[in-house]
C-alpha atoms as a PDB file:
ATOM      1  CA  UNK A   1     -14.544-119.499-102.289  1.00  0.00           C
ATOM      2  CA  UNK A   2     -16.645-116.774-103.806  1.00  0.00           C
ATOM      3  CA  UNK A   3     -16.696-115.807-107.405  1.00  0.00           C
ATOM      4  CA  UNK A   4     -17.481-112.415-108.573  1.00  0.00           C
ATOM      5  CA  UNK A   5     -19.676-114.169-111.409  1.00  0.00           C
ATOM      6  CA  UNK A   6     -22.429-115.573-109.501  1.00  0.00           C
ATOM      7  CA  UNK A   7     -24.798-114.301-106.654  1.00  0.00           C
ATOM      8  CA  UNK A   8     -25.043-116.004-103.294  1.00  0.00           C
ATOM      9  CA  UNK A   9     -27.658-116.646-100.492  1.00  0.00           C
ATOM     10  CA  UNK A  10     -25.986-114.613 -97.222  1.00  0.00           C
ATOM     11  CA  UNK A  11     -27.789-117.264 -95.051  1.00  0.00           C
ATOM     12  CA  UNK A  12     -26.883-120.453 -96.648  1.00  0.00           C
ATOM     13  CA  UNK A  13     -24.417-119.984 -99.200  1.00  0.00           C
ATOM     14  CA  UNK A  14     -26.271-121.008-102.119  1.00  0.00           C
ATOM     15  CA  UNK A  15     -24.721-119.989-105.468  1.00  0.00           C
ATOM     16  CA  UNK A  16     -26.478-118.443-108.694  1.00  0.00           C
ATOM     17  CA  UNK A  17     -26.207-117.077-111.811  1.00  0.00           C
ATOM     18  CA  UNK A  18     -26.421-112.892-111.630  1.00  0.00           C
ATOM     19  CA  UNK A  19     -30.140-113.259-113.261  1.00  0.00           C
ATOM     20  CA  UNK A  20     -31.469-114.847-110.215  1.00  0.00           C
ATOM     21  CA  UNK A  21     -31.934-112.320-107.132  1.00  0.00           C
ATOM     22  CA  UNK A  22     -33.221-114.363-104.404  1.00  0.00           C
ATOM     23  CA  UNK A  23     -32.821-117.649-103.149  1.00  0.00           C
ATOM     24  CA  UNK A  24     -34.766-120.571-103.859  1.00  0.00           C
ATOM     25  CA  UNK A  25     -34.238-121.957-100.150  1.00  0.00           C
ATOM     26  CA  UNK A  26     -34.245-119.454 -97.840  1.00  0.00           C
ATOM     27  CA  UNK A  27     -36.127-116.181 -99.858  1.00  0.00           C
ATOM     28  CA  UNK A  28     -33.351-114.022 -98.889  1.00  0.00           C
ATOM     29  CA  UNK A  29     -32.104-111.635-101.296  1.00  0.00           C
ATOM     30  CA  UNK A  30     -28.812-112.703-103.292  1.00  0.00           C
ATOM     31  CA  UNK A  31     -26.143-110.386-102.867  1.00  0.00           C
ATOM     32  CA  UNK A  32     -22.426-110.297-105.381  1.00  0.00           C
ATOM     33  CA  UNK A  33     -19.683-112.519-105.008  1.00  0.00           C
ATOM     34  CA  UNK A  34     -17.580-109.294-104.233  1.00  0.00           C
ATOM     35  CA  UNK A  35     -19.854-108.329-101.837  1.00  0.00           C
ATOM     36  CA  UNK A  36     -19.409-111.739-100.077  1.00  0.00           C
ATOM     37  CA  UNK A  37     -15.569-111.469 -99.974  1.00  0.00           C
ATOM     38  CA  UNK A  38     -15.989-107.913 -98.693  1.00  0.00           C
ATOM     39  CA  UNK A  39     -18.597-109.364 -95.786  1.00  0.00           C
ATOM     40  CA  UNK A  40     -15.854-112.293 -95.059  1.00  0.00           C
ATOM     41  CA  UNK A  41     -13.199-110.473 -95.328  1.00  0.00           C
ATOM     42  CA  UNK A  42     -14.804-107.758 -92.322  1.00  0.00           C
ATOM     43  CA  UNK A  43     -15.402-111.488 -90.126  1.00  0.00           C
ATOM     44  CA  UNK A  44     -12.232-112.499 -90.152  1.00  0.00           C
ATOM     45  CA  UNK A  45     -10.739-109.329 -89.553  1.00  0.00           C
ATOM     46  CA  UNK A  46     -13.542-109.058 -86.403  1.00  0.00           C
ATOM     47  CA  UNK A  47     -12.440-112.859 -85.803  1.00  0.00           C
ATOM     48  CA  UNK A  48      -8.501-111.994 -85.461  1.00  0.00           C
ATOM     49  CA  UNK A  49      -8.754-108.481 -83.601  1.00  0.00           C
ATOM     50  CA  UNK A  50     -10.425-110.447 -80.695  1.00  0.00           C
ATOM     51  CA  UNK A  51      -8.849-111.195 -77.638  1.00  0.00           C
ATOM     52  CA  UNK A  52      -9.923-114.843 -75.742  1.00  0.00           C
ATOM     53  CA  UNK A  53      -9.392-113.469 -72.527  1.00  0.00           C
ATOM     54  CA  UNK A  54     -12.486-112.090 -70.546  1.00  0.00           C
ATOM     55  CA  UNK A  55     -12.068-109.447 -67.980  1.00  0.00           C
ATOM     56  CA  UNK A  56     -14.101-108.005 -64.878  1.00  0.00           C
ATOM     57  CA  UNK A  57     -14.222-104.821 -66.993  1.00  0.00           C
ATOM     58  CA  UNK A  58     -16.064-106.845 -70.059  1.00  0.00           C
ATOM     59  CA  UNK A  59     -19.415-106.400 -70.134  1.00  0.00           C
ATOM     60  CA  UNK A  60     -20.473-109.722 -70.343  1.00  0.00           C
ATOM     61  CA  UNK A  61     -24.003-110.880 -70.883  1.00  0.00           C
ATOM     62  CA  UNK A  62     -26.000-114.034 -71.004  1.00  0.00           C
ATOM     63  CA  UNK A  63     -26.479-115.646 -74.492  1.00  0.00           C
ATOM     64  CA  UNK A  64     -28.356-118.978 -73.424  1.00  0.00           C
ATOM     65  CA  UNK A  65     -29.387-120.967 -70.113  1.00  0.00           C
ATOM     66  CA  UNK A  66     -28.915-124.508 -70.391  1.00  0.00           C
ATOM     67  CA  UNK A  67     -27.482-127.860 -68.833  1.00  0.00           C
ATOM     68  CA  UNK A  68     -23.814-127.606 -68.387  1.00  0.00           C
ATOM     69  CA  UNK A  69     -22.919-130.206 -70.990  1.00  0.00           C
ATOM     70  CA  UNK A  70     -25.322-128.458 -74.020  1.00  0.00           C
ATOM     71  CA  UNK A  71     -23.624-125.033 -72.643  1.00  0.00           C
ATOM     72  CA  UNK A  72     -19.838-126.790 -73.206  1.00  0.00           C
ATOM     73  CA  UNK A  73     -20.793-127.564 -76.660  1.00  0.00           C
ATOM     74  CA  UNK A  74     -21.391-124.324 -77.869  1.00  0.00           C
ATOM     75  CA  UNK A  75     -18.695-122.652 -75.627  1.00  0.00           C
ATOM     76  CA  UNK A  76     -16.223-124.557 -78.052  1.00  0.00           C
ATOM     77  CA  UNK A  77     -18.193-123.713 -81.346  1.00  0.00           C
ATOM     78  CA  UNK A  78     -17.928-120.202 -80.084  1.00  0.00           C
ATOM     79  CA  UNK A  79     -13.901-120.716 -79.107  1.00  0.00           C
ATOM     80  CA  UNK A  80     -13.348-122.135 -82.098  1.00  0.00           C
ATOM     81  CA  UNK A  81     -14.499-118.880 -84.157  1.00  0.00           C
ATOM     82  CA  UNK A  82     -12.423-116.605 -81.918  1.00  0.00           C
ATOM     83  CA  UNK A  83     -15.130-115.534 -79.485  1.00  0.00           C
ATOM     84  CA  UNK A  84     -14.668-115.120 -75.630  1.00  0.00           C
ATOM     85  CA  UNK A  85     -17.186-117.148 -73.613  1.00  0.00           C
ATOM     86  CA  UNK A  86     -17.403-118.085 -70.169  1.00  0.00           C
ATOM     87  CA  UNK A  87     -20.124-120.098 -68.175  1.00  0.00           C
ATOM     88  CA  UNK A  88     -21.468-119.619 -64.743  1.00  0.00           C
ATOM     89  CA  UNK A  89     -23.725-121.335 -62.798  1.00  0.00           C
ATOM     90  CA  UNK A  90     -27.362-119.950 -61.973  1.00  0.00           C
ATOM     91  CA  UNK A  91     -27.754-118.657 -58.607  1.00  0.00           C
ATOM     92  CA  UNK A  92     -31.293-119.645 -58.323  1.00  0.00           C
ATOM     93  CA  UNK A  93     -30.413-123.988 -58.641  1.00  0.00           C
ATOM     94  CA  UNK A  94     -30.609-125.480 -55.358  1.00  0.00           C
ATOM     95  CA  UNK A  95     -27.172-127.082 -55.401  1.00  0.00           C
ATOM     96  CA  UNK A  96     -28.748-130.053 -53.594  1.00  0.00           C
ATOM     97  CA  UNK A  97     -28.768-132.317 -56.208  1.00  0.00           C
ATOM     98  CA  UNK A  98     -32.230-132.905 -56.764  1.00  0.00           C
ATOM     99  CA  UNK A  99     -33.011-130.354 -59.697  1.00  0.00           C
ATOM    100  CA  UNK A 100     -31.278-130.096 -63.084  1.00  0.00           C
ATOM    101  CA  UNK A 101     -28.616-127.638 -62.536  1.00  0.00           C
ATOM    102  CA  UNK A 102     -28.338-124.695 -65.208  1.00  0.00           C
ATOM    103  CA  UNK A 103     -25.889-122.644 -66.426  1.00  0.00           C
ATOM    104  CA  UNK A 104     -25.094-119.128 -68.251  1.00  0.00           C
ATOM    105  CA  UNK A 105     -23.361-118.747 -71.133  1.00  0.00           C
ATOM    106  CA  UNK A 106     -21.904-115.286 -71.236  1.00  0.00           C
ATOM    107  CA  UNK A 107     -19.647-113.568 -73.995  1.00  0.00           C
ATOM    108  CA  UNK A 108     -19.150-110.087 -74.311  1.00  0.00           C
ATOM    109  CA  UNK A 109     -22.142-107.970 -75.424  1.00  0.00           C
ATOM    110  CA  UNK A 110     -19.851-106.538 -78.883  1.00  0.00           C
ATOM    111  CA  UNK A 111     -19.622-110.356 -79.893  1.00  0.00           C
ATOM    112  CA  UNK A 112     -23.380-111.154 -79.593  1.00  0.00           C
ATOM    113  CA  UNK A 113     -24.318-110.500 -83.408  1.00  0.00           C
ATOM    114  CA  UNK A 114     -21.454-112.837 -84.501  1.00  0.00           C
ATOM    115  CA  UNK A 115     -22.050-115.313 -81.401  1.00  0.00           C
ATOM    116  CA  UNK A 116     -25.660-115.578 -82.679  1.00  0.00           C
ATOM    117  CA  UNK A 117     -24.912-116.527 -86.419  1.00  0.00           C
ATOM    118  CA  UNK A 118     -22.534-118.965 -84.814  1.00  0.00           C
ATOM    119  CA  UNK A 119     -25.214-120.521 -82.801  1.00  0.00           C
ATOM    120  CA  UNK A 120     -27.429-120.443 -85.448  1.00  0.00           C
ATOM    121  CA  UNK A 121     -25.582-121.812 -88.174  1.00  0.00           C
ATOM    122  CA  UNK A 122     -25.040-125.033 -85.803  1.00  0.00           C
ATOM    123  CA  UNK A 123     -28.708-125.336 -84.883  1.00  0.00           C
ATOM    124  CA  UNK A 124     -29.681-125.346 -88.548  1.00  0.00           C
ATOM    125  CA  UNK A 125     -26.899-127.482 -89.624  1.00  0.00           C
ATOM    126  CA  UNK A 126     -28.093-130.601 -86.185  1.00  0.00           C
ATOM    127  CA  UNK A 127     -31.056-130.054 -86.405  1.00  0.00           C
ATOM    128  CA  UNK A 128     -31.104-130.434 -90.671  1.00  0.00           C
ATOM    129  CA  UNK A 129     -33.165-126.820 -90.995  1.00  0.00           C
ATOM    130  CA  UNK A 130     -30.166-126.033 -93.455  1.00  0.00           C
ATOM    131  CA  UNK A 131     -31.900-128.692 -96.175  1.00  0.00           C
ATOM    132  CA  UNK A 132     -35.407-127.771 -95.809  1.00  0.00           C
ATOM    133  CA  UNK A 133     -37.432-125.482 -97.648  1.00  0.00           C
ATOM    134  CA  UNK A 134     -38.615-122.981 -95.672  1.00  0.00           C
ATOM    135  CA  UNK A 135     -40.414-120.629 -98.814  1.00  0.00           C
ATOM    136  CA  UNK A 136     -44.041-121.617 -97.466  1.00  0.00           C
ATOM    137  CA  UNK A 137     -44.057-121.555 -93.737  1.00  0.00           C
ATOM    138  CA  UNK A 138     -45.628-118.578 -93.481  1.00  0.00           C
ATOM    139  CA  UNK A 139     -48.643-119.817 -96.039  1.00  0.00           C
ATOM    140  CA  UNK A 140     -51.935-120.491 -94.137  1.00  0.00           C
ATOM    141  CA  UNK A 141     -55.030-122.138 -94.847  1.00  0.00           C
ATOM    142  CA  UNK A 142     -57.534-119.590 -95.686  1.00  0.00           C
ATOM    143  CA  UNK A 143     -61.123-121.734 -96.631  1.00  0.00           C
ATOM    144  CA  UNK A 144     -61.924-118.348 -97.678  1.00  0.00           C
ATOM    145  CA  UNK A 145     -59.627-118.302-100.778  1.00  0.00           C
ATOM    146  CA  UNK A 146     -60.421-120.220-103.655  1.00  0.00           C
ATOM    147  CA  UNK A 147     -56.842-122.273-103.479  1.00  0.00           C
ATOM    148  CA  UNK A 148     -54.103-122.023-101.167  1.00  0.00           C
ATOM    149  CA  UNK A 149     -50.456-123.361-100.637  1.00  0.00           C
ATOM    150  CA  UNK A 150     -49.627-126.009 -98.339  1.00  0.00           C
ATOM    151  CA  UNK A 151     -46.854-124.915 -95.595  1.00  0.00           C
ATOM    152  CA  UNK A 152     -45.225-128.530 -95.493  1.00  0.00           C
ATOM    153  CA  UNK A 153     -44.988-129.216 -99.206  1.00  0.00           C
ATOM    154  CA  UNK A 154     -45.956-125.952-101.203  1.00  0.00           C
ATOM    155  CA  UNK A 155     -48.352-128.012-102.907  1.00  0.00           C
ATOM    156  CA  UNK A 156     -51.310-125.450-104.327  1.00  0.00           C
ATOM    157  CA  UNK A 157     -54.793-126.947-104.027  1.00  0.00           C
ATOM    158  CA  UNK A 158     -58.258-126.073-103.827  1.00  0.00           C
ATOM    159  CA  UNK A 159     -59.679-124.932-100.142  1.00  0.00           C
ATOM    160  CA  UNK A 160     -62.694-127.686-101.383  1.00  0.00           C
ATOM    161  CA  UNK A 161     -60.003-129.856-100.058  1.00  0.00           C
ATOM    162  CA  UNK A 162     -59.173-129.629 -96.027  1.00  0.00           C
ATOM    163  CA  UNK A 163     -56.282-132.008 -96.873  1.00  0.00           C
ATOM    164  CA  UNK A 164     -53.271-131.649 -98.826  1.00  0.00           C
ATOM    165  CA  UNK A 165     -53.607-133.859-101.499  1.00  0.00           C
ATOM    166  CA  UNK A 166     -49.485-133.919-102.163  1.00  0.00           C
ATOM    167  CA  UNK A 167     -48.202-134.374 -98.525  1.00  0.00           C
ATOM    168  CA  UNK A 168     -51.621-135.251 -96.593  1.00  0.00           C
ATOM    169  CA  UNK A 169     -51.376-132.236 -94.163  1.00  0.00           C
ATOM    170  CA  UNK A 170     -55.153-131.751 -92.733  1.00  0.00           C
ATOM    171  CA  UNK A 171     -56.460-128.391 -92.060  1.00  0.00           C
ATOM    172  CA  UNK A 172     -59.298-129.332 -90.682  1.00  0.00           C
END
């Protein structure tokens, strides 16, 4: 899956060539292909010491409170990579009927890191975060500065402008 010839993006899994050091999607820094086999190779180790059964003596802790059908969902994403998870109902619902009922999701606290790139990956992946661009969210519109970058588009313009004139985002 990984060769030791290009670089990849941790977060997405982008290839490149060794010249190019940080992704063009996601502005993370590109690591080796070895180093990518090493980090899979550590996952699925992780992923086949762990035992599916949960115990009182677990420590157990809530990753996410949610209706019990959205808590299913990721219960079996999280199953399907090997980790433990449980839900339990939220003391505090009424039980009557008459308010949305919420659950827990709880996995053991050791399995949160991986448990969170799980979740994560899925969220970007429904929600189609995986194909945008995120390089210019964090630009703002400065009228101060002579030109700025637009945070939809990445579109540079002058700050005579209060709209962008690529994507039509007004700052004003």
């Amino acid at each position: 899956m990984y060769d030791s010839q290009f670089n990849y993006c941790p977060r997405c899994n982008g290839e490149y060539v060794v010249e190019i050091s940080l992704c063009g999607i996601c502005n993370e820094e590109l690591v080796s292909g070895n180093e990518m086999l090493e980090r899979e190779e550590a996952r699925n180790h992780r992923k086949s010491d762990r035992s599916m059964e949960l115990s009182r003596e677990d420590n157990l802790v809530p990753i996410q409170k949610a209706s019990l059908n959205e808590l299913k969902r990721m219960q079996s994403l999280l199953i399907e990579e090997r980790i433990g998870a449980t839900i339990v109902g939220d003391d505090n619902s009424c039980g009557k009927g008459c308010c949305p009922s919420l659950h827990y999701l709880l996995i053991r606290e050791e399995d949160i890191s991986d448990a969170v790139e799980v979740i994560e990956r899925d969220y970007r992946k429904t929600t189609v975060l995986e194909e945008y661009d995120a390089r210019f969210n964090d630009s703002v519109f400065d009228p101060d500065n002579e030109e700025v970058v637009c945070p939809a588009c990445g579109h540079s313009f002058p700050t005579s402008n209060s709209t962008c004139p690529d994507c039509g985002l007004c700052f004003s």
